[in-house]
PDB file of N, CA and C in Angstrom:
ATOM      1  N   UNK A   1       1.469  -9.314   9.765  1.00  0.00           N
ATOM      2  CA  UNK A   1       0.644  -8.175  10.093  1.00  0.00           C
ATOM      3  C   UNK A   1       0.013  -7.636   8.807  1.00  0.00           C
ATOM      4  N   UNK A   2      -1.449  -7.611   8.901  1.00  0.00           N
ATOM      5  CA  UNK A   2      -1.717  -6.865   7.825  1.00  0.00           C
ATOM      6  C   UNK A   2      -1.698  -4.750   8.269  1.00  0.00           C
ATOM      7  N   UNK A   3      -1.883  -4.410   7.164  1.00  0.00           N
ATOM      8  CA  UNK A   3      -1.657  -2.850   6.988  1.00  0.00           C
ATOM      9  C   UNK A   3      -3.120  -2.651   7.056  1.00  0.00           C
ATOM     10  N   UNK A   4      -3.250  -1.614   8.230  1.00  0.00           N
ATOM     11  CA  UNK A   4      -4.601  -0.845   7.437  1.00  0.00           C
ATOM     12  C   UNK A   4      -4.996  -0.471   6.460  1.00  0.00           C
ATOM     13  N   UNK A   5      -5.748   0.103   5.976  1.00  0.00           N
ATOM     14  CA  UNK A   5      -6.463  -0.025   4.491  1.00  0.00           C
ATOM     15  C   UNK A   5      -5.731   1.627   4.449  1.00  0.00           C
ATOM     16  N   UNK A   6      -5.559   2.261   5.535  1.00  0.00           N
ATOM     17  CA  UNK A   6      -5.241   3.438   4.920  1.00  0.00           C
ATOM     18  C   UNK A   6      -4.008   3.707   4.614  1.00  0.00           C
ATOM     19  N   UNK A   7      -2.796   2.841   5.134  1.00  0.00           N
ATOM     20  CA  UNK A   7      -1.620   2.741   4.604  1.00  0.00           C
ATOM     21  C   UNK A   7      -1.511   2.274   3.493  1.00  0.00           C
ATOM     22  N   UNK A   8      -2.604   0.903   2.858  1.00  0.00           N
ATOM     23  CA  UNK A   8      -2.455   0.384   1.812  1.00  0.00           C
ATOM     24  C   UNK A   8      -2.590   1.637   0.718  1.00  0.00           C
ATOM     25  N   UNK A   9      -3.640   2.141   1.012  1.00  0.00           N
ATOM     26  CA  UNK A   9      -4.158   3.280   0.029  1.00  0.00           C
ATOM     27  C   UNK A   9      -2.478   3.783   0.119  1.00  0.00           C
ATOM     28  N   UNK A  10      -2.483   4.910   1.321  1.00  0.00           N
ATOM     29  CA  UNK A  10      -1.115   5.642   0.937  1.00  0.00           C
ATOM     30  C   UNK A  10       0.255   5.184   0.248  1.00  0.00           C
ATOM     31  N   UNK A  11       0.555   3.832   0.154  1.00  0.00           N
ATOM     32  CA  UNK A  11       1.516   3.000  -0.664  1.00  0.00           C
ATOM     33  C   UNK A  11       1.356   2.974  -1.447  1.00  0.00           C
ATOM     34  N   UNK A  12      -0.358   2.788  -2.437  1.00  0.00           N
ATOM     35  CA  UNK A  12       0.325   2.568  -3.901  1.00  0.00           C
ATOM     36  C   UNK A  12       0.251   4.474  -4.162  1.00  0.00           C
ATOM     37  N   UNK A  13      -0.330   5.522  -3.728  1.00  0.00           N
ATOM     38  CA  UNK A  13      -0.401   6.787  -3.846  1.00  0.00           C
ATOM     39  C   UNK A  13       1.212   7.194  -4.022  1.00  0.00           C
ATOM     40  N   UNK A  14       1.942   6.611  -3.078  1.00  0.00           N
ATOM     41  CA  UNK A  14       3.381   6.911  -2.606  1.00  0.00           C
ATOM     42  C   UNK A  14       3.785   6.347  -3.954  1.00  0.00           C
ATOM     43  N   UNK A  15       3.538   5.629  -4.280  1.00  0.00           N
ATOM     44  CA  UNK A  15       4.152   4.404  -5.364  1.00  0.00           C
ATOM     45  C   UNK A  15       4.240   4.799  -6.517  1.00  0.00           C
ATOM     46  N   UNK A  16       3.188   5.912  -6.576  1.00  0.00           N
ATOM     47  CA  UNK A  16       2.244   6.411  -8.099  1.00  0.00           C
ATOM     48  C   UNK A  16       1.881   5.345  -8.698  1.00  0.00           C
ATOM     49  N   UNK A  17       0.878   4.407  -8.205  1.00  0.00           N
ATOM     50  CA  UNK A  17       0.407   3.817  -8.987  1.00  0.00           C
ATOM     51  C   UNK A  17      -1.337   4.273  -9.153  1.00  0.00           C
ATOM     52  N   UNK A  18      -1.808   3.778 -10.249  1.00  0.00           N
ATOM     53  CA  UNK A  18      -3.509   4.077 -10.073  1.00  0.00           C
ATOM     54  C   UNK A  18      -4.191   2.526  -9.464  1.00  0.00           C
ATOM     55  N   UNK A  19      -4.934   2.488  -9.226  1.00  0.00           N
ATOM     56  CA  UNK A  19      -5.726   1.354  -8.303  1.00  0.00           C
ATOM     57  C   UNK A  19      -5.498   0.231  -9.630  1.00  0.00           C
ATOM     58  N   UNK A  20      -6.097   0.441 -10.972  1.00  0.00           N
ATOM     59  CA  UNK A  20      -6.191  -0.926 -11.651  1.00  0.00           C
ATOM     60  C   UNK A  20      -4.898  -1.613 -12.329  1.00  0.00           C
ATOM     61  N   UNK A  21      -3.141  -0.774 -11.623  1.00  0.00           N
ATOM     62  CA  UNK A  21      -2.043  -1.011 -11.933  1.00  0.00           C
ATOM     63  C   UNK A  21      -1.561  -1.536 -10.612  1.00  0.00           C
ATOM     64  N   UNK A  22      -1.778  -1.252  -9.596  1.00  0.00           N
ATOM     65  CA  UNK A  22      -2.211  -2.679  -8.331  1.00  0.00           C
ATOM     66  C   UNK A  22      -2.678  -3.396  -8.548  1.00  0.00           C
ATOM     67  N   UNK A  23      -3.972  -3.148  -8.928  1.00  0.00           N
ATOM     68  CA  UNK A  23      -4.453  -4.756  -8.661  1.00  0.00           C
ATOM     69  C   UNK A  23      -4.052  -5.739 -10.149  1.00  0.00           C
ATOM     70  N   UNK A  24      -3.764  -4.879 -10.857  1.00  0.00           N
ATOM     71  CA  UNK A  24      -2.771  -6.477 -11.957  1.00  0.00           C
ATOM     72  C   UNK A  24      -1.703  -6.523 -11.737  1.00  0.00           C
ATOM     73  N   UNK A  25      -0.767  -5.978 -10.647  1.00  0.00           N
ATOM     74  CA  UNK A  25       0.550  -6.552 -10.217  1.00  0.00           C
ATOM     75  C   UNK A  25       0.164  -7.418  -8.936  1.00  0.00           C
ATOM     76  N   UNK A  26      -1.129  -7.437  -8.388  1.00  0.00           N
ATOM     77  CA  UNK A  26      -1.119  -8.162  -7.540  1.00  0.00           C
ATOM     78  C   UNK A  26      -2.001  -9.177  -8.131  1.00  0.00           C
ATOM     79  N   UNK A  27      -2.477  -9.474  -9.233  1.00  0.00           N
ATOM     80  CA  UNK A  27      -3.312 -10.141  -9.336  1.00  0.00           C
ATOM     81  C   UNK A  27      -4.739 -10.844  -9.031  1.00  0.00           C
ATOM     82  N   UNK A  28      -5.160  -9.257  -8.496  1.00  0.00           N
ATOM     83  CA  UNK A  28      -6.735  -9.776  -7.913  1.00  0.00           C
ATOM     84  C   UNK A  28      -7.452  -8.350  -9.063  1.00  0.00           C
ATOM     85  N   UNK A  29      -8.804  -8.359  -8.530  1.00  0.00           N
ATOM     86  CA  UNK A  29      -9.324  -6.812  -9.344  1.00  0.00           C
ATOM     87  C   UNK A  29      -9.099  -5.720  -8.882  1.00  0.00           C
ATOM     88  N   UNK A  30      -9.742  -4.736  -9.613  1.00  0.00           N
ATOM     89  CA  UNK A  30      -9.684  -3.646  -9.407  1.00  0.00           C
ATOM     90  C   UNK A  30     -10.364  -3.294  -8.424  1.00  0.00           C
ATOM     91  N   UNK A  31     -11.678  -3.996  -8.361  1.00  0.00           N
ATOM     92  CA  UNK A  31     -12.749  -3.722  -7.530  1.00  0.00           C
ATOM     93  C   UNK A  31     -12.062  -4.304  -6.024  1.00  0.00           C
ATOM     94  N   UNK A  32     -11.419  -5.289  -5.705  1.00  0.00           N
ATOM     95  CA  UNK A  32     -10.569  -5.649  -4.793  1.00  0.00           C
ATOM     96  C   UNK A  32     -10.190  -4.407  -3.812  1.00  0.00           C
ATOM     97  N   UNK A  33      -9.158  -3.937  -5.006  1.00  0.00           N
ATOM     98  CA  UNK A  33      -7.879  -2.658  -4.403  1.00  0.00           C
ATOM     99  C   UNK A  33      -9.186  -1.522  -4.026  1.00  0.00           C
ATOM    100  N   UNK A  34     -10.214  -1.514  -4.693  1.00  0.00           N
ATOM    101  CA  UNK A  34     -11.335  -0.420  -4.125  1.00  0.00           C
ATOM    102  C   UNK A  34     -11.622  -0.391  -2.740  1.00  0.00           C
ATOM    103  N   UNK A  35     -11.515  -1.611  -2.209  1.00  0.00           N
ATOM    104  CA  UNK A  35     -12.972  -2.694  -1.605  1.00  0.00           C
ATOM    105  C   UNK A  35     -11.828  -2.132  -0.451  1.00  0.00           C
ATOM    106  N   UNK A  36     -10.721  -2.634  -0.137  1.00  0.00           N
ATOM    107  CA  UNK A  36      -9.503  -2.589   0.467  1.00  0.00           C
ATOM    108  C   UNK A  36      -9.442  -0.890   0.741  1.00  0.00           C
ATOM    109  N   UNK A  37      -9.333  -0.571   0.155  1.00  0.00           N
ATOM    110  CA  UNK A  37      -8.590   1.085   0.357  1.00  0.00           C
ATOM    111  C   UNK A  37     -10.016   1.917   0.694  1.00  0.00           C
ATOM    112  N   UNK A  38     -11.043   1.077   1.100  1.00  0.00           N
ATOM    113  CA  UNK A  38     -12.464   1.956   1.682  1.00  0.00           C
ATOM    114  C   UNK A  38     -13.107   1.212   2.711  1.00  0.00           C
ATOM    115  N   UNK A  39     -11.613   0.480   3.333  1.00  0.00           N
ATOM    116  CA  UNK A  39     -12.027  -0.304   4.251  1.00  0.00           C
ATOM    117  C   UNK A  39     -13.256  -1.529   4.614  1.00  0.00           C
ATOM    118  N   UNK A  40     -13.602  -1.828   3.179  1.00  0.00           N
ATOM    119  CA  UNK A  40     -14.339  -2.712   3.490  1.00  0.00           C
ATOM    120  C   UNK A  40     -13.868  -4.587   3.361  1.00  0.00           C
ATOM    121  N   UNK A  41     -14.507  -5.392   4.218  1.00  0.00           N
ATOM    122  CA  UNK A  41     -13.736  -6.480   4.291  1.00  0.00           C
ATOM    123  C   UNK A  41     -13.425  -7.475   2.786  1.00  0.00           C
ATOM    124  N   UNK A  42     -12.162  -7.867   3.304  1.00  0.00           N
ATOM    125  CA  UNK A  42     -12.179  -8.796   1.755  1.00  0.00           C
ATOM    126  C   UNK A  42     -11.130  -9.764   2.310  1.00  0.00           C
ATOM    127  N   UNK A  43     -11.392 -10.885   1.295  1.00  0.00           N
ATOM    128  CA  UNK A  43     -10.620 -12.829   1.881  1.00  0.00           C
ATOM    129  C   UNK A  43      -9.192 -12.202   1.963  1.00  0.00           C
ATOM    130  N   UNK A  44      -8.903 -13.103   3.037  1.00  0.00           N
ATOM    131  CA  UNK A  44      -7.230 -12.640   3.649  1.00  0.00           C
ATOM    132  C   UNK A  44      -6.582 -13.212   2.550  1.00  0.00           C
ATOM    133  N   UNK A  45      -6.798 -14.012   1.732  1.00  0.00           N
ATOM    134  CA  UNK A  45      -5.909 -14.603   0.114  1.00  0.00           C
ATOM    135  C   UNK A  45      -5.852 -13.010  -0.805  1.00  0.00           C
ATOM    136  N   UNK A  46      -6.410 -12.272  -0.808  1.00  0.00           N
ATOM    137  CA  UNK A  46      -7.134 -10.882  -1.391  1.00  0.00           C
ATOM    138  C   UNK A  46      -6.059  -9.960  -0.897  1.00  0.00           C
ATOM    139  N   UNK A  47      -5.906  -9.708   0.808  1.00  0.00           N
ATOM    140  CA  UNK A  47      -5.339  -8.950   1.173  1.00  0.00           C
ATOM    141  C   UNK A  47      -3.835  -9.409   1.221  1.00  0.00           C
ATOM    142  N   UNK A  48      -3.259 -10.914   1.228  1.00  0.00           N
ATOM    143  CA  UNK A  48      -2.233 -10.841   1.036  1.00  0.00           C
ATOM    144  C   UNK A  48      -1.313 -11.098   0.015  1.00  0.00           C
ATOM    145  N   UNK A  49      -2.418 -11.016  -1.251  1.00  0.00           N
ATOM    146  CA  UNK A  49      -1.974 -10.628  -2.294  1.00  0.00           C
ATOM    147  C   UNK A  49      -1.708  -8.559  -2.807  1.00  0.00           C
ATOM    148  N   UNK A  50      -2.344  -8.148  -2.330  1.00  0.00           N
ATOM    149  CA  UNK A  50      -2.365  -6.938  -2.513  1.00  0.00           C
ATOM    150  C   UNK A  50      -0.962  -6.467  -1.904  1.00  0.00           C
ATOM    151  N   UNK A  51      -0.986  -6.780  -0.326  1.00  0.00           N
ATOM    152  CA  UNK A  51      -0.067  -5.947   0.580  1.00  0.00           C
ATOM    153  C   UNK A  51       1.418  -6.424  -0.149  1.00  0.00           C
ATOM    154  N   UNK A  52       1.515  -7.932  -0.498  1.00  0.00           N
ATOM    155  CA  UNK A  52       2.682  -8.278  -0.745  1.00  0.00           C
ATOM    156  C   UNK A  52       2.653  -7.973  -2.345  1.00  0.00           C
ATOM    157  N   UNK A  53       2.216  -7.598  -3.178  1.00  0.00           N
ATOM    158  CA  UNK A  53       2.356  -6.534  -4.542  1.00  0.00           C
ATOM    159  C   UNK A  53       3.128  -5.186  -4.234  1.00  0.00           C
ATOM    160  N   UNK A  54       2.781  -4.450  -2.606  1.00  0.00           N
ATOM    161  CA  UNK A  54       3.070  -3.243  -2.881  1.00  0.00           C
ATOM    162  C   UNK A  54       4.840  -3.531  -2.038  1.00  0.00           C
ATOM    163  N   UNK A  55       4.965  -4.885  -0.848  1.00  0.00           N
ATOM    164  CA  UNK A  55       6.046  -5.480  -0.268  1.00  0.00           C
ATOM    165  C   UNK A  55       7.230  -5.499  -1.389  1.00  0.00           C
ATOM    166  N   UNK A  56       6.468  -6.536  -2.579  1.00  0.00           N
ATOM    167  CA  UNK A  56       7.702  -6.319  -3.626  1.00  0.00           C
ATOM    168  C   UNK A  56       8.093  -5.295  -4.474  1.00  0.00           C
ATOM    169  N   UNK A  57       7.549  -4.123  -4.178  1.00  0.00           N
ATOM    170  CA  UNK A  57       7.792  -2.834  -4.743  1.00  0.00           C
ATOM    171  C   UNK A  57       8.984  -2.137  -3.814  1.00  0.00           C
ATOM    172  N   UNK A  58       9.025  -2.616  -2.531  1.00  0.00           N
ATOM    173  CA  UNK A  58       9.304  -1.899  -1.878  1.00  0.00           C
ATOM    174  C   UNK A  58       9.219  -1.114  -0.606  1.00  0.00           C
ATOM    175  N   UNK A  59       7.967  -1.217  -0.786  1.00  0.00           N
ATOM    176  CA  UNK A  59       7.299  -0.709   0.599  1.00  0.00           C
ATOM    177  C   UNK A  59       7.552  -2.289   1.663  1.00  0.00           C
ATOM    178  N   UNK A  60       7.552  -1.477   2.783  1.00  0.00           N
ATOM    179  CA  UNK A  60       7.703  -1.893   4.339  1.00  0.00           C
ATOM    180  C   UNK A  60       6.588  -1.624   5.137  1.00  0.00           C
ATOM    181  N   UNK A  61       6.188  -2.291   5.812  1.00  0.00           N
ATOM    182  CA  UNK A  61       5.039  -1.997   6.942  1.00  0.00           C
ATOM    183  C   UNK A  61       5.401  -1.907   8.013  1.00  0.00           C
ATOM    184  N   UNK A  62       5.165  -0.946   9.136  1.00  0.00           N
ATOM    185  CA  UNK A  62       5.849  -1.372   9.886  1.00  0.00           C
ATOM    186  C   UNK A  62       4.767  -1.443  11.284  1.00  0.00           C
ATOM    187  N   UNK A  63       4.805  -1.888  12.274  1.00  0.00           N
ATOM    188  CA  UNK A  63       3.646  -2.618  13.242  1.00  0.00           C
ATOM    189  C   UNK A  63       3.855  -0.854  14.406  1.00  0.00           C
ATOM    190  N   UNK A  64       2.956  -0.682  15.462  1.00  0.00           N
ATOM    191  CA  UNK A  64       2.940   0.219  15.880  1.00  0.00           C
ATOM    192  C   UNK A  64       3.774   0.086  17.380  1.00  0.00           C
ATOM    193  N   UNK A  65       3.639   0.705  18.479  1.00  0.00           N
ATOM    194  CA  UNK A  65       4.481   0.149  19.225  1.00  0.00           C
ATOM    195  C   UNK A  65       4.648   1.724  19.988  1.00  0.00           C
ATOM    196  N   UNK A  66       4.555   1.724  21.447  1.00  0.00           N
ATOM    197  CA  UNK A  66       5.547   3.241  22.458  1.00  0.00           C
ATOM    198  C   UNK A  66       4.753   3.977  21.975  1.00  0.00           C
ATOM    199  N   UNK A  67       3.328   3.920  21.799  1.00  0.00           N
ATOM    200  CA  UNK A  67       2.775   5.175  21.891  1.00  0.00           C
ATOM    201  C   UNK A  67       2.219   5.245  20.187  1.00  0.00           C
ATOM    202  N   UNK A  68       2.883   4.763  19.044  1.00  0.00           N
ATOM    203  CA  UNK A  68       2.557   5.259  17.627  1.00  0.00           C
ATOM    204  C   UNK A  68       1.754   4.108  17.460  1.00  0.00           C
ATOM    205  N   UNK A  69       1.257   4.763  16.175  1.00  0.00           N
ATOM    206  CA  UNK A  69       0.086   3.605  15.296  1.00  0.00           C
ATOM    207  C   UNK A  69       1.091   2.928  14.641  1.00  0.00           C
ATOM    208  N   UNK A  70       0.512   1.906  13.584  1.00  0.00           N
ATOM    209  CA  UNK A  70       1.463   1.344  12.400  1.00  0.00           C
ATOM    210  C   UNK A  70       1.553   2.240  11.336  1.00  0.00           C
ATOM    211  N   UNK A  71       2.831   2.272  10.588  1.00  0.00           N
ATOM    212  CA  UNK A  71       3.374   3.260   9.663  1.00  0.00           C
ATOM    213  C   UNK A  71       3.842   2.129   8.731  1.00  0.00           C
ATOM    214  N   UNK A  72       4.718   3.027   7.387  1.00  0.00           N
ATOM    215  CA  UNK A  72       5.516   2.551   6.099  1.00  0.00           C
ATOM    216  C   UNK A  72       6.779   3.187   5.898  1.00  0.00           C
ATOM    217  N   UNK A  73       7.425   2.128   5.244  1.00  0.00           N
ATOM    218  CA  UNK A  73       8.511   3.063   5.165  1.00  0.00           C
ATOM    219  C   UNK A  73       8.975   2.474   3.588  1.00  0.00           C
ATOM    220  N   UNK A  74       9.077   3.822   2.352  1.00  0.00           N
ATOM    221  CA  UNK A  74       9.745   3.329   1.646  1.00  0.00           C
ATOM    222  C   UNK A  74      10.830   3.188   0.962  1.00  0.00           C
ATOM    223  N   UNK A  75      11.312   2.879  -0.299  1.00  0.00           N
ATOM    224  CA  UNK A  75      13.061   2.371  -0.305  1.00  0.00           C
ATOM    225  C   UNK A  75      13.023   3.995  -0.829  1.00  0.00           C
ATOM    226  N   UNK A  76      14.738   4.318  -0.608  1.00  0.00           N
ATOM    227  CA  UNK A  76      15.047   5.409  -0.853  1.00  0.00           C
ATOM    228  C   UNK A  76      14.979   5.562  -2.516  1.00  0.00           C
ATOM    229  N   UNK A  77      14.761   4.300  -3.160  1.00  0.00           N
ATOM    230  CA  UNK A  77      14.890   4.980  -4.615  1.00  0.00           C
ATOM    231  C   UNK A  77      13.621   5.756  -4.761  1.00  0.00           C
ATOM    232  N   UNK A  78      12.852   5.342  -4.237  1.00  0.00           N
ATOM    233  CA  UNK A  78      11.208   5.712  -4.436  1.00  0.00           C
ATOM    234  C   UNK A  78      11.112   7.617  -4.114  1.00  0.00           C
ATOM    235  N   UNK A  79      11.502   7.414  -3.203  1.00  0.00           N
ATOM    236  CA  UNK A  79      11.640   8.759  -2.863  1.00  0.00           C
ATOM    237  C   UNK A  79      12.303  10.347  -2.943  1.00  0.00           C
ATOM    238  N   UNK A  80      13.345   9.074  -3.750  1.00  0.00           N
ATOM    239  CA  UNK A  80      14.681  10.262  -4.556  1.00  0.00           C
ATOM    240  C   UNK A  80      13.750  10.847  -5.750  1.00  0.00           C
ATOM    241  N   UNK A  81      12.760   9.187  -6.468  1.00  0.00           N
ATOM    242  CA  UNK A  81      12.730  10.347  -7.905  1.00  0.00           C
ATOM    243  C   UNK A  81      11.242  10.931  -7.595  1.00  0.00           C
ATOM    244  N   UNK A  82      10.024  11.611  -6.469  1.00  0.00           N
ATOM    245  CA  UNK A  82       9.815  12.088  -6.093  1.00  0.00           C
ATOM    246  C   UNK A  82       9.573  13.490  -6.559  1.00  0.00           C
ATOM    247  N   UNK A  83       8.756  14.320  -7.506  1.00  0.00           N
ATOM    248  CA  UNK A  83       9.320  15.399  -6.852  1.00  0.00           C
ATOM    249  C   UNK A  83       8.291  16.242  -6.162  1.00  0.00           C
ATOM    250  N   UNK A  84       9.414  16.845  -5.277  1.00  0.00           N
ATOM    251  CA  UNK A  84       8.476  17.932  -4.116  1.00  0.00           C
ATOM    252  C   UNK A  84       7.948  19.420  -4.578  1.00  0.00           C
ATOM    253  N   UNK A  85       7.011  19.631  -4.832  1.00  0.00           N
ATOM    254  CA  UNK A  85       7.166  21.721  -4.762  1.00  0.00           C
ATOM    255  C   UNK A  85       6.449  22.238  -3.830  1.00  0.00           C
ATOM    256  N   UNK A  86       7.215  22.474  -2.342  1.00  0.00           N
ATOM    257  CA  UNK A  86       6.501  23.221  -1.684  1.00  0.00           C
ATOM    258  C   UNK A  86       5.713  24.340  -1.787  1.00  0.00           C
ATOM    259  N   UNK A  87       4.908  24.604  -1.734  1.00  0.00           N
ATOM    260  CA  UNK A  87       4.484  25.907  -1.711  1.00  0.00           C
ATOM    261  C   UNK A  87       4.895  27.311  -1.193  1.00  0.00           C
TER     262      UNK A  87
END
């Protein structure tokens, strides 16, 4: 399954990464991770290099199903060091 472009976006955001620290862990460009996260089309070699960059980070995709869209889910380390300040 690929991820929508807007989960992709929200993963490396979640991730803290900036777009041109994706795309050299995934090994495509920068202009790629752009192209991707503004929904415009790019070679499925492209996208499954990207999705599986942010896979070996950690992130999970998960398919939709009973009513929801597709979502992410990521590892708890990611999220421990996090930090929150509500308002």
């Amino acid at each position: 399954m690929f991820a929508p472009y807007q989960l992709i976006r929200a993963a490396r955001v979640a991730l803290d990464l900036r777009q041109d620290e994706l795309s050299e862990r995934a090994g495509v460009s920068t202009r790629a991770v752009r192209q991707i996260e503004n929904g415009y089309p790019v070679a499925r070699s492209t996208m499954e290099q990207v999705q599986g960059a942010l896979e070996e980070m950690g992130v999970t995709f998960v398919r939709g199903g009973k009513g929801y869209g597709p979502g992410m889910r990521l590892p708890t380390s990611i999220v421990a060091r996090q930090k929150f300040n509500p308002c």
